[in-house]
Protein backbone atom coordinates (compact mmCIF):
# COMPACT_ATOMS: atom_id res chain seq x y z
CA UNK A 1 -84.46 302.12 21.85
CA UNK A 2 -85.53 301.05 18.40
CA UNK A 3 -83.71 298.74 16.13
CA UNK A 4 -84.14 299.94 12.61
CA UNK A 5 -83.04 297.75 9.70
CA UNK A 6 -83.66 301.36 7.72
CA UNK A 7 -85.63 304.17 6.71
CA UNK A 8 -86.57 305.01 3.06
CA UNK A 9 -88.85 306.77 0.44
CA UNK A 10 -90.58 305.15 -2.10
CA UNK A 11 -93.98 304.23 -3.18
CA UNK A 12 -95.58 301.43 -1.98
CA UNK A 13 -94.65 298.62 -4.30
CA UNK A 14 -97.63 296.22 -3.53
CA UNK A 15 -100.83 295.11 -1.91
CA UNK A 16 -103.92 298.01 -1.72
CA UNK A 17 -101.62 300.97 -1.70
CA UNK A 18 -99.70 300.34 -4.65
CA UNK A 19 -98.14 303.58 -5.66
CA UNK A 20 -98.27 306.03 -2.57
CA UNK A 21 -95.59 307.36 -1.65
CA UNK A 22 -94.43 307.04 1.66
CA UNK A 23 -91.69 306.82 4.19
CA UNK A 24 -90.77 303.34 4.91
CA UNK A 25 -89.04 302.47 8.82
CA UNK A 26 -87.76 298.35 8.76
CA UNK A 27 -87.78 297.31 11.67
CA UNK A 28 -84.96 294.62 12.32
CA UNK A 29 -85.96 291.22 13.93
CA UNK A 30 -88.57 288.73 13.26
CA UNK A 31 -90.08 285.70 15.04
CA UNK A 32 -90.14 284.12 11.60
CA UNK A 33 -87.95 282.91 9.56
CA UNK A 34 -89.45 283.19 5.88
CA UNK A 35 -87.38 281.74 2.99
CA UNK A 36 -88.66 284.56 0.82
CA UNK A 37 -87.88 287.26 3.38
CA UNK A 38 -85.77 290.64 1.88
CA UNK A 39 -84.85 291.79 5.59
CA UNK A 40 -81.03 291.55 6.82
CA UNK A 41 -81.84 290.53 10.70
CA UNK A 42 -77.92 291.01 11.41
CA UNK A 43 -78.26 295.02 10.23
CA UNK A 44 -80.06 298.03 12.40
CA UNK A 45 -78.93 300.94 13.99
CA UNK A 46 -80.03 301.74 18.26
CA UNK A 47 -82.35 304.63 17.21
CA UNK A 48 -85.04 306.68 19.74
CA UNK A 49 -88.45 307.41 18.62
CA UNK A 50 -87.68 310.67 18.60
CA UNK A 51 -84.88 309.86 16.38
CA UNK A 52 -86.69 308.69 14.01
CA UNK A 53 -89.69 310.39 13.79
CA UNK A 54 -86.48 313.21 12.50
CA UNK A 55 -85.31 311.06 9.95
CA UNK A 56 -89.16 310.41 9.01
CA UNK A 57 -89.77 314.05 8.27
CA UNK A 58 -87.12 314.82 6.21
CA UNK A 59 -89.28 313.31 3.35
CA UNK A 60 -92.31 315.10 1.73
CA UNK A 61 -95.04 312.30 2.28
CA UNK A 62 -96.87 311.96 5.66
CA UNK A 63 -97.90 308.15 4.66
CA UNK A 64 -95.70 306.32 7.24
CA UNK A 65 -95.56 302.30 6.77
CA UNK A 66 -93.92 300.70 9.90
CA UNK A 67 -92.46 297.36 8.42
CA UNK A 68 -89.91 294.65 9.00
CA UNK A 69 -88.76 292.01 10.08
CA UNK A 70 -91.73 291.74 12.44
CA UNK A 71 -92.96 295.53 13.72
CA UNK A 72 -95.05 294.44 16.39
CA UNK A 73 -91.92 293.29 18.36
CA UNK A 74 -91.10 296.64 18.85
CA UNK A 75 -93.75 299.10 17.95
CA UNK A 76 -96.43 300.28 20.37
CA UNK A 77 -99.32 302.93 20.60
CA UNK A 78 -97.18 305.23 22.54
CA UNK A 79 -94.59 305.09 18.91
CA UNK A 80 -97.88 305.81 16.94
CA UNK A 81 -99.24 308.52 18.98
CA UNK A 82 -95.97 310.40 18.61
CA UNK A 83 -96.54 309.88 14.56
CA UNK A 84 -100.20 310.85 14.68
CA UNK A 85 -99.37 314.15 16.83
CA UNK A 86 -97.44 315.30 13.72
CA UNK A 87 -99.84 314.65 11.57
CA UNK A 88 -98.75 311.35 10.19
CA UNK A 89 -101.14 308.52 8.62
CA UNK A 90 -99.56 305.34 10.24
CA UNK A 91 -99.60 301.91 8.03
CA UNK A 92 -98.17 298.96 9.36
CA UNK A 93 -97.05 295.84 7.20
CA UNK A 94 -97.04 292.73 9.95
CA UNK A 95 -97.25 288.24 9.83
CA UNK A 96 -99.94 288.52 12.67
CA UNK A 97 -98.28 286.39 15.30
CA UNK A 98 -98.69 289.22 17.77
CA UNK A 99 -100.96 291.59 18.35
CA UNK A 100 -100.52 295.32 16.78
CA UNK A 101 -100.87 298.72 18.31
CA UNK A 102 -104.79 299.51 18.11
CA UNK A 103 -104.33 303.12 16.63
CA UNK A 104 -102.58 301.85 13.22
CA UNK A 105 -104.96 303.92 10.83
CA UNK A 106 -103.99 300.49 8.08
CA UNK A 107 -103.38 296.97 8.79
CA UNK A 108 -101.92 294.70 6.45
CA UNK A 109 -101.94 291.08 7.62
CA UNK A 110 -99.39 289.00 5.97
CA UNK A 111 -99.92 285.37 7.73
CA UNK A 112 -97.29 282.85 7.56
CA UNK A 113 -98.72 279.91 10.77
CA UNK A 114 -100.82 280.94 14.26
CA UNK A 115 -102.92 284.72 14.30
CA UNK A 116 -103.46 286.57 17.13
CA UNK A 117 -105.34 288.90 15.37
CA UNK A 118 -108.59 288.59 13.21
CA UNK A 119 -109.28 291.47 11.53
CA UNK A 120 -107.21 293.68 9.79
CA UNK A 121 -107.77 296.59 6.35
CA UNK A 122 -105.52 293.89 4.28
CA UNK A 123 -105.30 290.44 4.15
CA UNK A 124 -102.25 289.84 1.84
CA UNK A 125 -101.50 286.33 0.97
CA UNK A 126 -98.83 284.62 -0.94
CA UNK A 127 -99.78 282.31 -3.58
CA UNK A 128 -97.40 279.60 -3.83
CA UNK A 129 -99.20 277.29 -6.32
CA UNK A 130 -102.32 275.73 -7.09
CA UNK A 131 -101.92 272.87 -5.07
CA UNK A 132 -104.45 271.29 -2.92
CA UNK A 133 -102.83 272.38 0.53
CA UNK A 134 -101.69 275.76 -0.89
CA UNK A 135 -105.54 276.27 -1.78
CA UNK A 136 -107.12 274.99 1.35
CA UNK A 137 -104.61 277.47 3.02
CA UNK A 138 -106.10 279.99 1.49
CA UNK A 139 -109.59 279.55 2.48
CA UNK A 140 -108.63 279.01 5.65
CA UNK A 141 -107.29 282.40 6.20
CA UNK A 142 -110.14 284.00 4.50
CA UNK A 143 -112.16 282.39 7.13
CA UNK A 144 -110.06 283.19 10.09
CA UNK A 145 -109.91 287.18 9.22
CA UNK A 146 -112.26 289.57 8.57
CA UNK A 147 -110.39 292.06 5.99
CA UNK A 148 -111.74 294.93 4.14
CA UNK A 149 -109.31 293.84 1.14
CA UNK A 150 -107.98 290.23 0.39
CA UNK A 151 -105.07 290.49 -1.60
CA UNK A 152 -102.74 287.26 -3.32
CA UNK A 153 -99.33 287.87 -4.60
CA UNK A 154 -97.94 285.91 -6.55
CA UNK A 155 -94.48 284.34 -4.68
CA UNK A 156 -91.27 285.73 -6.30
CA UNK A 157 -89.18 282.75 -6.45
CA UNK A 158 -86.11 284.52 -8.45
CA UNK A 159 -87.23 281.84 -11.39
CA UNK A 160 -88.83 284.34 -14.13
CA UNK A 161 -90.26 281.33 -15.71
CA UNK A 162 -91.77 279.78 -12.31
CA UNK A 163 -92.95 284.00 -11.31
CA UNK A 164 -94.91 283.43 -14.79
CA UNK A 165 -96.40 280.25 -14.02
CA UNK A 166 -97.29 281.25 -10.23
CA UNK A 167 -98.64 284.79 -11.97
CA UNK A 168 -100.98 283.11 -14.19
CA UNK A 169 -102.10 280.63 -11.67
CA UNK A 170 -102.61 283.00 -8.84
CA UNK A 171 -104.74 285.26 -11.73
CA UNK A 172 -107.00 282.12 -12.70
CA UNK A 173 -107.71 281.54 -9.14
CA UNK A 174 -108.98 284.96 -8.51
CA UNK A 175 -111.58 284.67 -11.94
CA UNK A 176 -112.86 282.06 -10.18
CA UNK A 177 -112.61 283.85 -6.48
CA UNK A 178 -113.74 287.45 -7.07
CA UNK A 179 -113.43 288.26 -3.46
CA UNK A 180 -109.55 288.13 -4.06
CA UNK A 181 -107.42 290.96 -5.83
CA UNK A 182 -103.80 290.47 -7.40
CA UNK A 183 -100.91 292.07 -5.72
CA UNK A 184 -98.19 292.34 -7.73
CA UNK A 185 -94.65 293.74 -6.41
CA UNK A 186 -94.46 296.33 -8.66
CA UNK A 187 -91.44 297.76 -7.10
CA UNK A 188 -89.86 294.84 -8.51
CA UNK A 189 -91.48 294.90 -11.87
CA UNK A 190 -90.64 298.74 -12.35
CA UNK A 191 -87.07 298.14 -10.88
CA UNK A 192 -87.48 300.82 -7.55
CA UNK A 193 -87.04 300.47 -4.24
């Protein structure tokens, strides 16, 4: 059995995909504890695979993105398989502390301390500041994992004033990193799920 925060449509609201749609499934639980996190831990429902992969197909898109909480807690290539067999393109959204199924078609890598993984389709960072240990933290990642995108996102800290200030900063820092692209969360910025 799965726990499953929820499952919802949308379009991807940041980070290379920006603006697919595609079936969300949250998984609950994390082996973090992120002040910035938008998962309820307390909330899931007991669901199969089979169960879900239902739910998952009542919506037109075939763009799944296994998120969380922490997927890799509970997600395996046996869950993937059963996605792919339907003819699903599998995405997973993870912090890296574990590692993830092998037959994800996308990885997005969204470090918060140790990796156990080192490459990934999307390295998405998120820029807290311009400080000295904020910057060397980003370099360091950079260096640890090989990425075919490196993304930073600006850290949404509720303070419209302070999301300006981090916004501009994070956007100097990339004119001066080219490497790096801005991820906004533009499912926050265009008010949608």
């Amino acid at each position: 059995m799965y726990r499953v925060n929820e499952i919802f449509y949308s379009l991807q609201g940041e980070g290379r995909n920006t603006g697919r749609a595609a079936v969300f499934v949250r998984f609950a639980g994390c082996n973090l504890r992120c002040p910035f996190c938008d998962t309820s831990f307390e909330d899931y429902h007991e669901m199969t695979a089979e169960d879900i992969l239902q739910v998952v197909q009542e919506y037109p898109s075939h763009f799944l993105i296994l998120t969380g909480g922490e997927p890799t807690l509970q997600v395996d290539e046996s869950f993937v398989d059963l996605f792919h067999a339907v003819g699903y393109e599998v995405a997973m959204e993870s912090n890296g502390t574990l590692a993830p199924p092998k037959n994800l078609d996308w990885l997005t890598l969204s470090p918060k301390g140790h990796l156990a993984v080192d490459r990934c389709n999307e390295l998405k960072l998120v820029f807290e500041g311009n400080g000295k240990e904020q910057l060397q933290r980003i370099e360091a990642y950079k260096e640890k994992v090989h990425a075919d995108y490196y993304c930073l996102q600006p850290c949404d800290t509720g303070n419209d004033a302070r999301n300006q200030q981090l916004t501009v900063q994070c956007v100097d820092y990339i004119l001066q990193h080219p490497q790096w692209h801005l991820s906004l969360q533009t499912h926050k910025l265009a008010h949608f799920k």
